[in-house]
PDB file of N, CA and C in Angstrom:
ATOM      1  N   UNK A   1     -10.997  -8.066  -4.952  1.00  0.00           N
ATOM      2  CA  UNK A   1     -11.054  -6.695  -5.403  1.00  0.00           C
ATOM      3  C   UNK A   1      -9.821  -6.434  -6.264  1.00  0.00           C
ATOM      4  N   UNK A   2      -9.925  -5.518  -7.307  1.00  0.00           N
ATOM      5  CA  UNK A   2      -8.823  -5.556  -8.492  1.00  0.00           C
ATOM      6  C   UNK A   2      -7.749  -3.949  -7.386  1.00  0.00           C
ATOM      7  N   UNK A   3      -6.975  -4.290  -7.940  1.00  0.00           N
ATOM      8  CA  UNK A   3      -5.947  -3.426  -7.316  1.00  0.00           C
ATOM      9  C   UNK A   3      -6.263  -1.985  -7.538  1.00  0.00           C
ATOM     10  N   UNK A   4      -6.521  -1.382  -8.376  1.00  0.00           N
ATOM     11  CA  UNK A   4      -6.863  -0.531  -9.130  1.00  0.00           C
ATOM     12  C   UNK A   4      -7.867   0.013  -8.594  1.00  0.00           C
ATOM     13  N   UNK A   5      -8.951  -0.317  -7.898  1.00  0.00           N
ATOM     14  CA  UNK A   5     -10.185  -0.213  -7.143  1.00  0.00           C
ATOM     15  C   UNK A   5      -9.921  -0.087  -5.504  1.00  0.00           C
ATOM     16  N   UNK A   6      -8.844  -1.022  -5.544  1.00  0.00           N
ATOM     17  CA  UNK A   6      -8.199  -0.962  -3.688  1.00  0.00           C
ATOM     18  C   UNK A   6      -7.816   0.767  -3.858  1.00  0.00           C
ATOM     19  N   UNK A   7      -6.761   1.001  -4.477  1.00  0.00           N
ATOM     20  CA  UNK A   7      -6.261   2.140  -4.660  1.00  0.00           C
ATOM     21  C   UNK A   7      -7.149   3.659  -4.467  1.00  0.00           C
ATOM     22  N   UNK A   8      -8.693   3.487  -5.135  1.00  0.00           N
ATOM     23  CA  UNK A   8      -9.185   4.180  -4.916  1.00  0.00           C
ATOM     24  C   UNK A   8     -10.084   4.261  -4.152  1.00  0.00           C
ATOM     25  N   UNK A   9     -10.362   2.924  -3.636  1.00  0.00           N
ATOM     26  CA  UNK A   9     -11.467   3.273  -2.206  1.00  0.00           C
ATOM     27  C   UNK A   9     -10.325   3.285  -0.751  1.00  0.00           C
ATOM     28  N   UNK A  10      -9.100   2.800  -1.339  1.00  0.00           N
ATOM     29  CA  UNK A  10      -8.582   3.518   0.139  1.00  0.00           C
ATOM     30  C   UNK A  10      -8.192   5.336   0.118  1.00  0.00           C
ATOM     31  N   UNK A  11      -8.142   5.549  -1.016  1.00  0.00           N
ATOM     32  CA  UNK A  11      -8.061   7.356  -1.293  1.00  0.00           C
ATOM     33  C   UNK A  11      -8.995   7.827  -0.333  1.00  0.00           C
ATOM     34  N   UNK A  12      -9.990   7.566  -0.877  1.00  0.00           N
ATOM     35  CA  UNK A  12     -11.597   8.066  -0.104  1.00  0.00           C
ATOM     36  C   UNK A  12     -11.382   7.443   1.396  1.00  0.00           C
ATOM     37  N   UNK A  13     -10.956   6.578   1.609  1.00  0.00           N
ATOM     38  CA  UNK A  13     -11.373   6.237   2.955  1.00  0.00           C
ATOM     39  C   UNK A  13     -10.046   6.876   4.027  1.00  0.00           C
ATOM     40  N   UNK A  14      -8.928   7.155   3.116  1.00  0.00           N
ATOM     41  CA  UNK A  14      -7.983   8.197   3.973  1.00  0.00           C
ATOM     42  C   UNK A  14      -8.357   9.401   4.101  1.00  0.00           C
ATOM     43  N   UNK A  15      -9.555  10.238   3.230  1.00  0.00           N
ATOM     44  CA  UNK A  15      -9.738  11.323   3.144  1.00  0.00           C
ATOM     45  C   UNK A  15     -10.760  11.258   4.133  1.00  0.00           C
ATOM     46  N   UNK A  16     -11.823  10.434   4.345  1.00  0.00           N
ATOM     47  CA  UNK A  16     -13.002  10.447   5.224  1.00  0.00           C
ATOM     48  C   UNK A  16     -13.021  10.349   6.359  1.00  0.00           C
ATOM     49  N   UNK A  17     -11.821   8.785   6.933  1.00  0.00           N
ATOM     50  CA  UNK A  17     -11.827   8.030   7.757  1.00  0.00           C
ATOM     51  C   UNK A  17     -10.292   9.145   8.399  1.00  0.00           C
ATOM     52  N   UNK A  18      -9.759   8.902   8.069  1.00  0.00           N
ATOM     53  CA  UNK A  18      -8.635   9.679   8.881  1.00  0.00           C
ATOM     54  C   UNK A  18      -8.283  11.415   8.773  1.00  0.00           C
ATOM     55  N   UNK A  19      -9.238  11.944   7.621  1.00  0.00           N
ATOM     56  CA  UNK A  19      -9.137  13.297   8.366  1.00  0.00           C
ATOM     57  C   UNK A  19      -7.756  14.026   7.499  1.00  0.00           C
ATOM     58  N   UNK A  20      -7.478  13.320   6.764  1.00  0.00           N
ATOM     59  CA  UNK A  20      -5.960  13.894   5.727  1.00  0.00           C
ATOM     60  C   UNK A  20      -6.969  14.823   4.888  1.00  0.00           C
ATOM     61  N   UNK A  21      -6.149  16.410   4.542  1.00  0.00           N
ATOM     62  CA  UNK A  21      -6.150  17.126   4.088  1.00  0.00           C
ATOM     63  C   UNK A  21      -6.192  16.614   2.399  1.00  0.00           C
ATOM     64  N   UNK A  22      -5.500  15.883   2.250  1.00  0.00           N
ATOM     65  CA  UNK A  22      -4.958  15.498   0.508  1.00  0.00           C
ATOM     66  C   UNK A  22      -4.607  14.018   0.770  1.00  0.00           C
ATOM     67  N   UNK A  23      -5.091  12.982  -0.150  1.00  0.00           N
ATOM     68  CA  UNK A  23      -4.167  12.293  -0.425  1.00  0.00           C
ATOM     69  C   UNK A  23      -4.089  11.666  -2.049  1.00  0.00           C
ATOM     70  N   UNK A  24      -2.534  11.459  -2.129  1.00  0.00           N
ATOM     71  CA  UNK A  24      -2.031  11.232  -3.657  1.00  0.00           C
ATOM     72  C   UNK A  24      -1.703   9.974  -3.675  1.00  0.00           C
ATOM     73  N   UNK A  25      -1.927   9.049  -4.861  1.00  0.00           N
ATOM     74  CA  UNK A  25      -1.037   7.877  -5.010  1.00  0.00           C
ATOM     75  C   UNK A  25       0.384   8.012  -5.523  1.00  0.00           C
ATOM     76  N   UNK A  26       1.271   6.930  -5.000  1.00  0.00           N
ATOM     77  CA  UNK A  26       2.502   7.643  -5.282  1.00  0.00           C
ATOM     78  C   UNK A  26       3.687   6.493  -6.134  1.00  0.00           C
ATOM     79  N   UNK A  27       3.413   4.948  -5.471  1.00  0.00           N
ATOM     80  CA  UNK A  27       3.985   4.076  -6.550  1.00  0.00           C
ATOM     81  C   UNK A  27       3.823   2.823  -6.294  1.00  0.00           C
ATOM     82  N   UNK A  28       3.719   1.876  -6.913  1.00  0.00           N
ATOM     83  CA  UNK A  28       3.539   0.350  -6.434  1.00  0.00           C
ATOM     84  C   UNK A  28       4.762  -0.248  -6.637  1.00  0.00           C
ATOM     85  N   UNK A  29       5.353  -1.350  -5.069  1.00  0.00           N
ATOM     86  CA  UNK A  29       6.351  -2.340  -5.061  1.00  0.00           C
ATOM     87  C   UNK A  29       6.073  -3.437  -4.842  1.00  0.00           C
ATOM     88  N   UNK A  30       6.935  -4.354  -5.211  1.00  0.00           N
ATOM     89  CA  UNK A  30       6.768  -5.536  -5.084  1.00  0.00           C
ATOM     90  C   UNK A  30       7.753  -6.125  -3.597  1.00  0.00           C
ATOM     91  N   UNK A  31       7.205  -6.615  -3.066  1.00  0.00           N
ATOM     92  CA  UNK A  31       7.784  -6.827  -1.076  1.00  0.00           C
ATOM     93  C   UNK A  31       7.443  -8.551  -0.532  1.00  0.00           C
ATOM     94  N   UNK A  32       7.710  -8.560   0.748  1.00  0.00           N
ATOM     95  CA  UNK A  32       7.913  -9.978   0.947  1.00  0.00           C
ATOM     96  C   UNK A  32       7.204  -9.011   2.779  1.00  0.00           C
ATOM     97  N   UNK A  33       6.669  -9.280   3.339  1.00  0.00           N
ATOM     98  CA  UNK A  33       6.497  -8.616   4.846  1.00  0.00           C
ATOM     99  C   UNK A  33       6.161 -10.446   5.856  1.00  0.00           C
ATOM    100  N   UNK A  34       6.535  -9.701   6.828  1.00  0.00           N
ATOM    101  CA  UNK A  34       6.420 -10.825   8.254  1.00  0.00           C
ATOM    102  C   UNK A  34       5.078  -9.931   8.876  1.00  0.00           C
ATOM    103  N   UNK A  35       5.345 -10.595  10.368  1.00  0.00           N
ATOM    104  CA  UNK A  35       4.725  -9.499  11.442  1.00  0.00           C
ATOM    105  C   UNK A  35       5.684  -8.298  11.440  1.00  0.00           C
ATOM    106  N   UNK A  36       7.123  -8.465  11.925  1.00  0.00           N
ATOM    107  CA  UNK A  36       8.062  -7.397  12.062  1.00  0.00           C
ATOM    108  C   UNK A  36       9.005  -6.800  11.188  1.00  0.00           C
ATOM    109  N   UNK A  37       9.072  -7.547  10.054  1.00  0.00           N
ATOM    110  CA  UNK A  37       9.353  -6.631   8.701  1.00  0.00           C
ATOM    111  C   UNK A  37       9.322  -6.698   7.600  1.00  0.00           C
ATOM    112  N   UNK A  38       9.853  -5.688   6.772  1.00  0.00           N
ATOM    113  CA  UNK A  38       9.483  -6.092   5.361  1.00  0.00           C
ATOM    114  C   UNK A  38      10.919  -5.934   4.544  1.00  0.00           C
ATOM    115  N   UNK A  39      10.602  -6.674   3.493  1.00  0.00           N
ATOM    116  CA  UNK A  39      11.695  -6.340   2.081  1.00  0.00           C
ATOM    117  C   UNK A  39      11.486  -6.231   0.667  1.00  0.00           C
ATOM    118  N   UNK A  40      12.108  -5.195   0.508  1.00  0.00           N
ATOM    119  CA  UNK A  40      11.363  -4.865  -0.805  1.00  0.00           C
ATOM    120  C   UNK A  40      12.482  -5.430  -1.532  1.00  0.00           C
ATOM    121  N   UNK A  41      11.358  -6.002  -2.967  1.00  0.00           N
ATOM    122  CA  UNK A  41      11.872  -6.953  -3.978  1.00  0.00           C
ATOM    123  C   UNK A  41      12.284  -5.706  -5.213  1.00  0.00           C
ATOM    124  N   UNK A  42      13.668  -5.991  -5.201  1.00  0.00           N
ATOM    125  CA  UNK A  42      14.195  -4.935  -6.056  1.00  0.00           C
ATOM    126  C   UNK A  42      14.446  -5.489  -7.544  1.00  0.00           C
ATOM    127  N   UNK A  43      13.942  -4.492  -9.023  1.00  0.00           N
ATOM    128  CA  UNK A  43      13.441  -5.176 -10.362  1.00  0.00           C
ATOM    129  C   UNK A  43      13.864  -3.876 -11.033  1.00  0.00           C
ATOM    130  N   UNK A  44      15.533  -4.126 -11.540  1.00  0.00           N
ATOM    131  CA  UNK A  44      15.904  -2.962 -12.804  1.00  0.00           C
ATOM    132  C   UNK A  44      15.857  -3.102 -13.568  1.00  0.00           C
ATOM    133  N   UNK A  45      14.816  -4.023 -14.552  1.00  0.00           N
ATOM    134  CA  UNK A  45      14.219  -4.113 -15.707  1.00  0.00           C
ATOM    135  C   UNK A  45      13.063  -2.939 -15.933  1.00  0.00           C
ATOM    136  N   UNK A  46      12.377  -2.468 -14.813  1.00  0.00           N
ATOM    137  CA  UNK A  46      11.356  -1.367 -15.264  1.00  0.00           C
ATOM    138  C   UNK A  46      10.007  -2.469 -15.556  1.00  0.00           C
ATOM    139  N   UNK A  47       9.559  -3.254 -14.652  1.00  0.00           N
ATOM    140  CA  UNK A  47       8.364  -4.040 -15.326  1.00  0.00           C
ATOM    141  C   UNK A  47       7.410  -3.216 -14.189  1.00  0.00           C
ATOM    142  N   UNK A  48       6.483  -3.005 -15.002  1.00  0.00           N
ATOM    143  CA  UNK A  48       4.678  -2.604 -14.428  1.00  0.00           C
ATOM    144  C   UNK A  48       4.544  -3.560 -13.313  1.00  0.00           C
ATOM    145  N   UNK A  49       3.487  -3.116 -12.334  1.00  0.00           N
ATOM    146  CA  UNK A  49       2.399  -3.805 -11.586  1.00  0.00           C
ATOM    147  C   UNK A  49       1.274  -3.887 -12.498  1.00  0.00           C
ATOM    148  N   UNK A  50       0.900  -5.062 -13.035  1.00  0.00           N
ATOM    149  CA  UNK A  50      -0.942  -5.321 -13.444  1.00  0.00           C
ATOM    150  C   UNK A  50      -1.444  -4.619 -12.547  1.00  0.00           C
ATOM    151  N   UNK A  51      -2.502  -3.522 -12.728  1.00  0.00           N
ATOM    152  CA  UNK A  51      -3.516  -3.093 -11.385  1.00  0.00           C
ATOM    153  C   UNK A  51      -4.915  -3.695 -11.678  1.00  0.00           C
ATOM    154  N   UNK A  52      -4.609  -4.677 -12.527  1.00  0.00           N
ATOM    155  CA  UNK A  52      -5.802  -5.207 -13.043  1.00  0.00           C
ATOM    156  C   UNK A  52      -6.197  -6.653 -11.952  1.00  0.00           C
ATOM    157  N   UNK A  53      -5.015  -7.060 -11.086  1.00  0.00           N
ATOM    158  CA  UNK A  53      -4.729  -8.176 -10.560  1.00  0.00           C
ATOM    159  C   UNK A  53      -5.853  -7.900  -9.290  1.00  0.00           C
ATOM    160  N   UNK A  54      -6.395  -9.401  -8.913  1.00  0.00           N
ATOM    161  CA  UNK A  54      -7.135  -9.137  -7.301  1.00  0.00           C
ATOM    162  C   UNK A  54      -5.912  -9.596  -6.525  1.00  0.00           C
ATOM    163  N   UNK A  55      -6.671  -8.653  -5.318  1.00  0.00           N
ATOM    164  CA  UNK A  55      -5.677  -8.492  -4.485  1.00  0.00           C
ATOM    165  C   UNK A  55      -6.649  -8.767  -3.125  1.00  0.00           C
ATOM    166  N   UNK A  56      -6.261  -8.451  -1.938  1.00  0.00           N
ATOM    167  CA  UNK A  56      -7.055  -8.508  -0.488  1.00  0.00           C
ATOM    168  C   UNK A  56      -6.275  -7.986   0.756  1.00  0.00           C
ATOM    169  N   UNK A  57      -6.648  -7.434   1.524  1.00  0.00           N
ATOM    170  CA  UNK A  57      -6.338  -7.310   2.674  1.00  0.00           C
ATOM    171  C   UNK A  57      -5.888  -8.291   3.811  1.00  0.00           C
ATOM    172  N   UNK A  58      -4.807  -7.682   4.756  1.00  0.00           N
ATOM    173  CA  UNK A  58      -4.839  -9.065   5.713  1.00  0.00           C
ATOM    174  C   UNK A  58      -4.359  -8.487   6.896  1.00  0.00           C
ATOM    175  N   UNK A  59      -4.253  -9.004   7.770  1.00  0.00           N
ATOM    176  CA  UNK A  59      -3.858  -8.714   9.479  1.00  0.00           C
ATOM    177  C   UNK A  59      -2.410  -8.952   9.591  1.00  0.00           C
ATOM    178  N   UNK A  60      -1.602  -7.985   9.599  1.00  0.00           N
ATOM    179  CA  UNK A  60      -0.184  -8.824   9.581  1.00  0.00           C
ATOM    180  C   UNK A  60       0.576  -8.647  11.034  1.00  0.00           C
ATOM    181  N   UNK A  61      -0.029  -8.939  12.319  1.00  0.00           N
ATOM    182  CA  UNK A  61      -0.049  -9.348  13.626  1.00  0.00           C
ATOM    183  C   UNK A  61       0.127 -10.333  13.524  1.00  0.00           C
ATOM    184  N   UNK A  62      -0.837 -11.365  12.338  1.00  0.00           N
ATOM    185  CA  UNK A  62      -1.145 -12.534  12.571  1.00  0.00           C
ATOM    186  C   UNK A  62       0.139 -13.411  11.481  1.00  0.00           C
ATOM    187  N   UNK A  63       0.678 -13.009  11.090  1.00  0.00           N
ATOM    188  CA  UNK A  63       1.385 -13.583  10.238  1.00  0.00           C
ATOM    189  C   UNK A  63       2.379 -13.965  11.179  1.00  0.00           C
ATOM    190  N   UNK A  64       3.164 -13.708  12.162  1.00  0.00           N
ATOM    191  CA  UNK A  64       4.276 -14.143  13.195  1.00  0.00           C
ATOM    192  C   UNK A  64       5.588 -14.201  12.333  1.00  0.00           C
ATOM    193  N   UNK A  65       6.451 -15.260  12.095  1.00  0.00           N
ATOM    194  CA  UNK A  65       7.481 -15.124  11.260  1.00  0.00           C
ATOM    195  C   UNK A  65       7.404 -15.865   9.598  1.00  0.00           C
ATOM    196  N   UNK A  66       6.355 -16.086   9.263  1.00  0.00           N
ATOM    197  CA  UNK A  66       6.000 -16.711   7.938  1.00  0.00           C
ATOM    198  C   UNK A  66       6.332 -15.263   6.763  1.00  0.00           C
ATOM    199  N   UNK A  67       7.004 -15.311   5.801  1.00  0.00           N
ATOM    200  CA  UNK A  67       6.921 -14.185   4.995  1.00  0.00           C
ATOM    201  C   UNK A  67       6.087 -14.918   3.625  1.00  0.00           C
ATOM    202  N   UNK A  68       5.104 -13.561   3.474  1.00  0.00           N
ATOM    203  CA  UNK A  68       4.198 -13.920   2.297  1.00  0.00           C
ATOM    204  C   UNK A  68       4.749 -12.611   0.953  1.00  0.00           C
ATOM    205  N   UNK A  69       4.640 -12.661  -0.021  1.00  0.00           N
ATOM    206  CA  UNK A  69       4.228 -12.155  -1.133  1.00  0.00           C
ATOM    207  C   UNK A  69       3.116 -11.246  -0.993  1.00  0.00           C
ATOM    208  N   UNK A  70       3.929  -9.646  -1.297  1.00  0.00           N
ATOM    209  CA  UNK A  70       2.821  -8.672  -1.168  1.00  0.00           C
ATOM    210  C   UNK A  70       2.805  -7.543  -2.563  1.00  0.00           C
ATOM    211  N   UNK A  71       2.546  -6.513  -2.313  1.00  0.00           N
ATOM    212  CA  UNK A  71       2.673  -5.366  -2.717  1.00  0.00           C
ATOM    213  C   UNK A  71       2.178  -4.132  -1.976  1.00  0.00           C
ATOM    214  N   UNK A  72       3.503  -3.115  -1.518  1.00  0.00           N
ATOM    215  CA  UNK A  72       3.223  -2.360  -0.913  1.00  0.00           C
ATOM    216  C   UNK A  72       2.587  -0.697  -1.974  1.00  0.00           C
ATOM    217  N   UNK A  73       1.961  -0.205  -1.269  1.00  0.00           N
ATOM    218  CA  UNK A  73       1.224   0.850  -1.808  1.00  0.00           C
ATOM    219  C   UNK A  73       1.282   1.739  -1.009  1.00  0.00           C
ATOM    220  N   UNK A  74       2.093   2.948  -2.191  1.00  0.00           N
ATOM    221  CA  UNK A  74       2.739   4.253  -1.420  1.00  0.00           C
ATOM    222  C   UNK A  74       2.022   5.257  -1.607  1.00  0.00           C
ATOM    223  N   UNK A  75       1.356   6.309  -0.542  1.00  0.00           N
ATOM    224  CA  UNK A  75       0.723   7.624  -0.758  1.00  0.00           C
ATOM    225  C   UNK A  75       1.046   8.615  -0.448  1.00  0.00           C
ATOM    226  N   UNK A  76       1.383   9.531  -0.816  1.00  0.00           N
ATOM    227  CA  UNK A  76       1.479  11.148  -0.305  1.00  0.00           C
ATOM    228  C   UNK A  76       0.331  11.745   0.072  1.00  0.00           C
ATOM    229  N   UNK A  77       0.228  11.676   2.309  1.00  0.00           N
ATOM    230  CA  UNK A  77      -0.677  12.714   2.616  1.00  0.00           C
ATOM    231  C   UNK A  77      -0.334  14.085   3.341  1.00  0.00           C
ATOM    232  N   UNK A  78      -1.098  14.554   3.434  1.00  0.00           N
ATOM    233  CA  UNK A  78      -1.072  15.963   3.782  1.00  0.00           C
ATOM    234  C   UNK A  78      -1.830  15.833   5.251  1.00  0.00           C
ATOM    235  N   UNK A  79      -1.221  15.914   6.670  1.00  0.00           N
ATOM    236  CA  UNK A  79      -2.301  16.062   7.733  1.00  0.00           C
ATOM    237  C   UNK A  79      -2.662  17.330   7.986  1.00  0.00           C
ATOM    238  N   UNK A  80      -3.841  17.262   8.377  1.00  0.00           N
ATOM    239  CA  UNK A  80      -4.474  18.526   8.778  1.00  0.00           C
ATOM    240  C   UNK A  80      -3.614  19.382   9.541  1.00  0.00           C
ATOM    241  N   UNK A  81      -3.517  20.789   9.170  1.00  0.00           N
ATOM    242  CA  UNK A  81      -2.920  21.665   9.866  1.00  0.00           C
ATOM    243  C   UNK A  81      -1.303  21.141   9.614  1.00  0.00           C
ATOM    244  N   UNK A  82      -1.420  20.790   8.241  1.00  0.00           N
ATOM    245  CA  UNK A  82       0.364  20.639   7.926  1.00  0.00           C
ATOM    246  C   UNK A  82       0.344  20.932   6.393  1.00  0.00           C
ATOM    247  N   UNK A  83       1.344  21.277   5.167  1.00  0.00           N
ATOM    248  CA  UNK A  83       1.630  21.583   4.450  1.00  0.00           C
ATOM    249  C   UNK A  83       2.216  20.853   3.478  1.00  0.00           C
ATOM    250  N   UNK A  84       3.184  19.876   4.446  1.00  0.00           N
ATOM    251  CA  UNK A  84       4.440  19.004   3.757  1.00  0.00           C
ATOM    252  C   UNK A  84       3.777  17.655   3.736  1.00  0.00           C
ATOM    253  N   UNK A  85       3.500  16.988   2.881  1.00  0.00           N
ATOM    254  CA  UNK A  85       3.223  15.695   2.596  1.00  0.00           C
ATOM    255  C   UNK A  85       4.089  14.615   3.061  1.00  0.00           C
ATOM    256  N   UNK A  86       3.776  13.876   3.568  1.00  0.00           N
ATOM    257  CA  UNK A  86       4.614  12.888   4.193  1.00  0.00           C
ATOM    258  C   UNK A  86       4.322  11.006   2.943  1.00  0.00           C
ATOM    259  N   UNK A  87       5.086  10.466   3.443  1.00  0.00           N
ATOM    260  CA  UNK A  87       4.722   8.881   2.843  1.00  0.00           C
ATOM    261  C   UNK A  87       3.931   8.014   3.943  1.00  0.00           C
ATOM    262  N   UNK A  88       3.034   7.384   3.240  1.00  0.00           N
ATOM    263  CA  UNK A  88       2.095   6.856   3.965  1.00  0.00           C
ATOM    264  C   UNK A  88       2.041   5.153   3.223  1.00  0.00           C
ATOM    265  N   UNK A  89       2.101   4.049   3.843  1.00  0.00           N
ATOM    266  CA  UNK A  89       2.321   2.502   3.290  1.00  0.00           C
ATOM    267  C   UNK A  89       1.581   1.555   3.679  1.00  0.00           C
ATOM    268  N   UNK A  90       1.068   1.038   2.797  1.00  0.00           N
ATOM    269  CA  UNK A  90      -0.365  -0.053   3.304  1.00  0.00           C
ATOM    270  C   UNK A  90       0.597  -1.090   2.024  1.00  0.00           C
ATOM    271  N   UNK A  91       0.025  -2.793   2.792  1.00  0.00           N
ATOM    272  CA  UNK A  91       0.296  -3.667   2.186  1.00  0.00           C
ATOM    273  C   UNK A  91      -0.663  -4.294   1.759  1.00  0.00           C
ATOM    274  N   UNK A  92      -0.703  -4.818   0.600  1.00  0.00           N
ATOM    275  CA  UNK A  92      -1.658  -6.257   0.261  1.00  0.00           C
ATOM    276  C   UNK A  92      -1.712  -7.387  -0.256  1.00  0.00           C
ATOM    277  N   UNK A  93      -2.103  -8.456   0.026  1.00  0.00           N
ATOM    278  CA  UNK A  93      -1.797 -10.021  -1.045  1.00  0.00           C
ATOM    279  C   UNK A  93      -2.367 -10.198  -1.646  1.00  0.00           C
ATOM    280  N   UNK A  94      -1.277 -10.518  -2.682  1.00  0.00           N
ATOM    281  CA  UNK A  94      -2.285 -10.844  -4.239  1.00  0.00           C
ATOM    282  C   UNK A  94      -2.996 -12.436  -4.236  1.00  0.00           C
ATOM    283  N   UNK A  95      -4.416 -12.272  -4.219  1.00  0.00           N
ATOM    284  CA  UNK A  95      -4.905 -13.513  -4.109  1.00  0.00           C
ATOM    285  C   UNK A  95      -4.865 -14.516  -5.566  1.00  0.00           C
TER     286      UNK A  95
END
C-alpha cells in the first residue's frame, strides 16, 4: 500500500473505529523502533518523505530487541467530549 493511501484509510478508520471527534494529519519522520523504543532519525537538510513509497504494517511486540527502519506518522485528534487535540503516532515499514 503507497503511503499516501495508508494515511488516508487510517483517517477514516480513526474516525469510525475509535470514535475521535476530528482527526488531522500532522507530519512524517523518519525513526528506527524496537519492541520498547524508538529513535527518531534527525535530517537538517529539509528532505521530503516520497508518499508515493509502499509501505506495510507490522506487530512491534514481535520485534523484541532487533531495530528496523520505519516511519512514524503523526496526527492531531480530538476525543470525544474534548476540545484540545492531542498527538496521536502509528509506525510503518517501508517494504
Amino acid at each position: 500500500m503507497k503511503l499516501s493511501e495508508y494515511i488516508e484509510n487510517k483517517k477514516v478508520e480513526l474516525v469510525a473505529v475509535n470514535k475521535f471527534k476530528s482527526v488531522e494529519f500532522k507530519r512524517l519522520d523518519n525513526c528506527q523502533v524496537s519492541q520498547f523504543m524508538h529513535s527518531c532519525i534527525l535530517d537538517f537538510t529539509d528532505t521530503k518523505i516520497d508518499t508515493s513509497i509502499e509501505v506495510e504494517e507490522f506487530d512491534r511486540t514481535k520485534l523484541g530487541n532487533t531495530k528496523i527502519d520505519c516511519i512514524e506518522i503523526t496526527f492531531n485528534v480530538v476525543k470525544p467530549r474534548c476540545r484540545k487535540p492531542e498527538s496521536l503516532r502509528t509506525y510503518v515499514k517501508i517494504s
